[in-house]
Protein backbone atom coordinates (compact mmCIF):
# COMPACT_ATOMS: atom_id res chain seq x y z
CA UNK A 1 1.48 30.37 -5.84
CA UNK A 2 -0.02 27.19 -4.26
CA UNK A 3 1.52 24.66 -2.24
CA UNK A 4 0.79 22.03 -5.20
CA UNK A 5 2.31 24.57 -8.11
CA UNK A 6 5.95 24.67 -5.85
CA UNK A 7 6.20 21.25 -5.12
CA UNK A 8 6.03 20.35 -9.14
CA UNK A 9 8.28 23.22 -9.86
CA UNK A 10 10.74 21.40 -7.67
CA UNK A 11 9.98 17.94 -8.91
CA UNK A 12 9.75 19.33 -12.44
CA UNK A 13 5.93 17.86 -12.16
CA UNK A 14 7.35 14.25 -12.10
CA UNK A 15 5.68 11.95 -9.67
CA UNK A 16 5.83 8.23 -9.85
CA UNK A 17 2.69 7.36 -7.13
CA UNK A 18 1.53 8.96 -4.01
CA UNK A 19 1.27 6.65 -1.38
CA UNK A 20 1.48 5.99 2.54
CA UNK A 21 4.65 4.84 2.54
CA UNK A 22 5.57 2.19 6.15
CA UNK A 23 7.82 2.92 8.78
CA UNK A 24 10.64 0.22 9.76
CA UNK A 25 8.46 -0.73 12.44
CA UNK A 26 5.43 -1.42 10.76
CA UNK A 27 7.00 -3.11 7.66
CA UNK A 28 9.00 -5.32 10.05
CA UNK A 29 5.76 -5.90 12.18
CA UNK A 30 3.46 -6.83 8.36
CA UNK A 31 6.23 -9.31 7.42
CA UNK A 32 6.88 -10.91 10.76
CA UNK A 33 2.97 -11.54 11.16
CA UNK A 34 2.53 -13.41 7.69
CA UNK A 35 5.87 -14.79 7.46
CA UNK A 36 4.09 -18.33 8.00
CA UNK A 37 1.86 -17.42 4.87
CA UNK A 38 4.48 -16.29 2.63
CA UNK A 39 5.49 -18.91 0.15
CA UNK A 40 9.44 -19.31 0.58
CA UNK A 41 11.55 -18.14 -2.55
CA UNK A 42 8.66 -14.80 -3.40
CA UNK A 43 10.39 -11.38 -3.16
CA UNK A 44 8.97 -9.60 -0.07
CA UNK A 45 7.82 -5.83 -0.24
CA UNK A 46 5.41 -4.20 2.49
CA UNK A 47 6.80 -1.59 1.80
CA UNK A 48 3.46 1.39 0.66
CA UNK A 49 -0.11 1.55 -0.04
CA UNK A 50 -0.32 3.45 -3.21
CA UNK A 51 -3.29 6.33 -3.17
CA UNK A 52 -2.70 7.54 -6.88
CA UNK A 53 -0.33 5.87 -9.47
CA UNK A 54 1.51 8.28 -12.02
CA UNK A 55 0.77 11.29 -10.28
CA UNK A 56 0.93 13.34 -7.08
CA UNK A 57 -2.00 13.83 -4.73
CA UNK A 58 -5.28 15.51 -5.56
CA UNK A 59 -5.63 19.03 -4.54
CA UNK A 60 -7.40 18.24 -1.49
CA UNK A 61 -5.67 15.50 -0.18
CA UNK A 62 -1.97 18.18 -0.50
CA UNK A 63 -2.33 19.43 2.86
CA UNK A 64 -1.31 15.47 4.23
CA UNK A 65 1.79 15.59 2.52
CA UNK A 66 4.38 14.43 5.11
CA UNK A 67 1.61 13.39 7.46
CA UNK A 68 1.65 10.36 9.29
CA UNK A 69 -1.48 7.80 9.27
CA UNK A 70 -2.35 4.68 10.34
CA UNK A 71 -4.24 1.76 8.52
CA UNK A 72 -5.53 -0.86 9.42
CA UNK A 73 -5.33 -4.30 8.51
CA UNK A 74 -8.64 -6.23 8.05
CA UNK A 75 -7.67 -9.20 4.85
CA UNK A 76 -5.29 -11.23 3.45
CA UNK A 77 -5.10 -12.06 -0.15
CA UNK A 78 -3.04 -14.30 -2.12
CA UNK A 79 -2.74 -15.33 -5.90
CA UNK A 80 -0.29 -17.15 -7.87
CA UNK A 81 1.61 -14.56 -8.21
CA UNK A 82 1.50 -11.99 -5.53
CA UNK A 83 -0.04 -11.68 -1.64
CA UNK A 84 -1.36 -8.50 0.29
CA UNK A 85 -3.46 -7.13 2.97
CA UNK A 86 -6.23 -5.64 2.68
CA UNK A 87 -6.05 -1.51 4.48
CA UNK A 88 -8.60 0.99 5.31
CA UNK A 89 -8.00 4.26 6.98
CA UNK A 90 -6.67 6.88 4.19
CA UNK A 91 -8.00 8.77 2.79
CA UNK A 92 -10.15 9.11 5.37
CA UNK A 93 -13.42 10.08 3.30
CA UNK A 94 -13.31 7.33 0.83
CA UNK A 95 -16.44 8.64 -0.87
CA UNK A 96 -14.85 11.97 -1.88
CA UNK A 97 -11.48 10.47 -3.86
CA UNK A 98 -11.03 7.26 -5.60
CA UNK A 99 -7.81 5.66 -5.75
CA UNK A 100 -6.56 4.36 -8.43
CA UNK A 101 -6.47 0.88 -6.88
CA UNK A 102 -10.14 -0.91 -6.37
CA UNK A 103 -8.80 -2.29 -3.08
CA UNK A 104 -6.38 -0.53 -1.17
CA UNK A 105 -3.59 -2.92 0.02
CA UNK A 106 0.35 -3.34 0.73
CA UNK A 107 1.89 -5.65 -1.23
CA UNK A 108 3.46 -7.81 0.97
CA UNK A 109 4.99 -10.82 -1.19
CA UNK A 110 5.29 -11.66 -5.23
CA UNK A 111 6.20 -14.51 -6.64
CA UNK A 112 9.23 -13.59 -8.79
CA UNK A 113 10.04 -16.36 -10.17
CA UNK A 114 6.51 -17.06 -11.97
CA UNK A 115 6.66 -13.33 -13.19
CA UNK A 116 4.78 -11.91 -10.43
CA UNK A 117 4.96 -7.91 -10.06
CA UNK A 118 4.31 -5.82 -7.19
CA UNK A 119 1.09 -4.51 -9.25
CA UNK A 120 -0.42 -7.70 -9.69
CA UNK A 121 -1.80 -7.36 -5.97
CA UNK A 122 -4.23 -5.38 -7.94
CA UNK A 123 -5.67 -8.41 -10.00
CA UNK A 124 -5.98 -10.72 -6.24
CA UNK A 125 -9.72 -11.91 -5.74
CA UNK A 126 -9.04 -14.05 -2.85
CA UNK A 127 -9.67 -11.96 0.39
CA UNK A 128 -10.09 -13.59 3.47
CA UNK A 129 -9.76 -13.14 7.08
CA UNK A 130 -7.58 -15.86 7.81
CA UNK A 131 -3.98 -16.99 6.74
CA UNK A 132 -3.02 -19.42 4.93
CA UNK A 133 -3.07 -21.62 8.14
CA UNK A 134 -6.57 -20.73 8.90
CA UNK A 135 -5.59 -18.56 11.55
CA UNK A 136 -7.29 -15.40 11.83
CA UNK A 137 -6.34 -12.30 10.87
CA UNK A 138 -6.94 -9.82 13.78
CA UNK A 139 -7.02 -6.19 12.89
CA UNK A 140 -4.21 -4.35 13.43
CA UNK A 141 -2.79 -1.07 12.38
CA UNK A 142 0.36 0.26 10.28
CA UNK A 143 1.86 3.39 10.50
CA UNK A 144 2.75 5.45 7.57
CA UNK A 145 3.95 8.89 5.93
CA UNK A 146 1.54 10.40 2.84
CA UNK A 147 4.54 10.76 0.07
CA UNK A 148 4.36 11.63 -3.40
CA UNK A 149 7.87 9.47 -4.41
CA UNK A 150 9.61 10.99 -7.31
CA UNK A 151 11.88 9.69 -9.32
């Protein structure tokens, strides 16, 4: 039996994303960097960047489970309704998955009150290597653990 076949025995094949899901110190580190950006009253997350939405890893990518990686942070992007950075780094051949997100990114901030949801960093156009200050955003990395979360 295959690695893959006794995890969704255990899980009973139910997986709500896969993702690289932050440490403490690197979700403390995200928020205290664009606390300045962050629009005072939005929820704040930085909490994952999601590899594969309603489902566990690919085949290939099963041997990371439990791994830690880093990404880096290149962008910041903001709408009306939510704010994230930009990542690069996992998978580490980008050319041989695709993610179910165009842009991979950790939501850092929504704007709750508006209606903003954590998945509406998916719909943000506005990349740019500053914040909203005009300061720029130096490259940095985040540390992470490749999880499939269950419910």
């Amino acid at each position: 039996m295959k690695l893959s076949e006794i995890y969704e025995n255990i899980n009973n094949g139910k997986v709500l994303y896969s993702a690289v899901v932050l440490d403490e110190k690197s979700h403390d580190e995200l928020l205290a960097k664009f606390k300045d950006s962050i629009p005072e009253g939005w929820k704040t997350f930085a909490h994952h960047m999601t590899i594969v939405f309603g489902k566990g890893l690919p085949e290939d990518l099963k041997g990371d489970l439990g791994k830690s990686v880093e990404l880096t942070v290149t962008e910041l992007g903001k709408s009306d309704k939510a704010m994230a950075v930009k990542v690069e780094g996992y998978p580490p051949d980008k050319k041989a998955f695709k993610s179910t997100n165009k842009i991979p990114h950790i939501t850092l901030a929504v704007n709750t009150l508006e209606g903003g949801k954590p998945v509406m960093s998916n719909q943000i156009t506005n990349w740019s290597p500053v914040d909203s200050t005009g300061r720029p955003v130096e490259n940095f990395t985040v540390t992470g653990t490749v999880t499939e979360v269950t419910p």
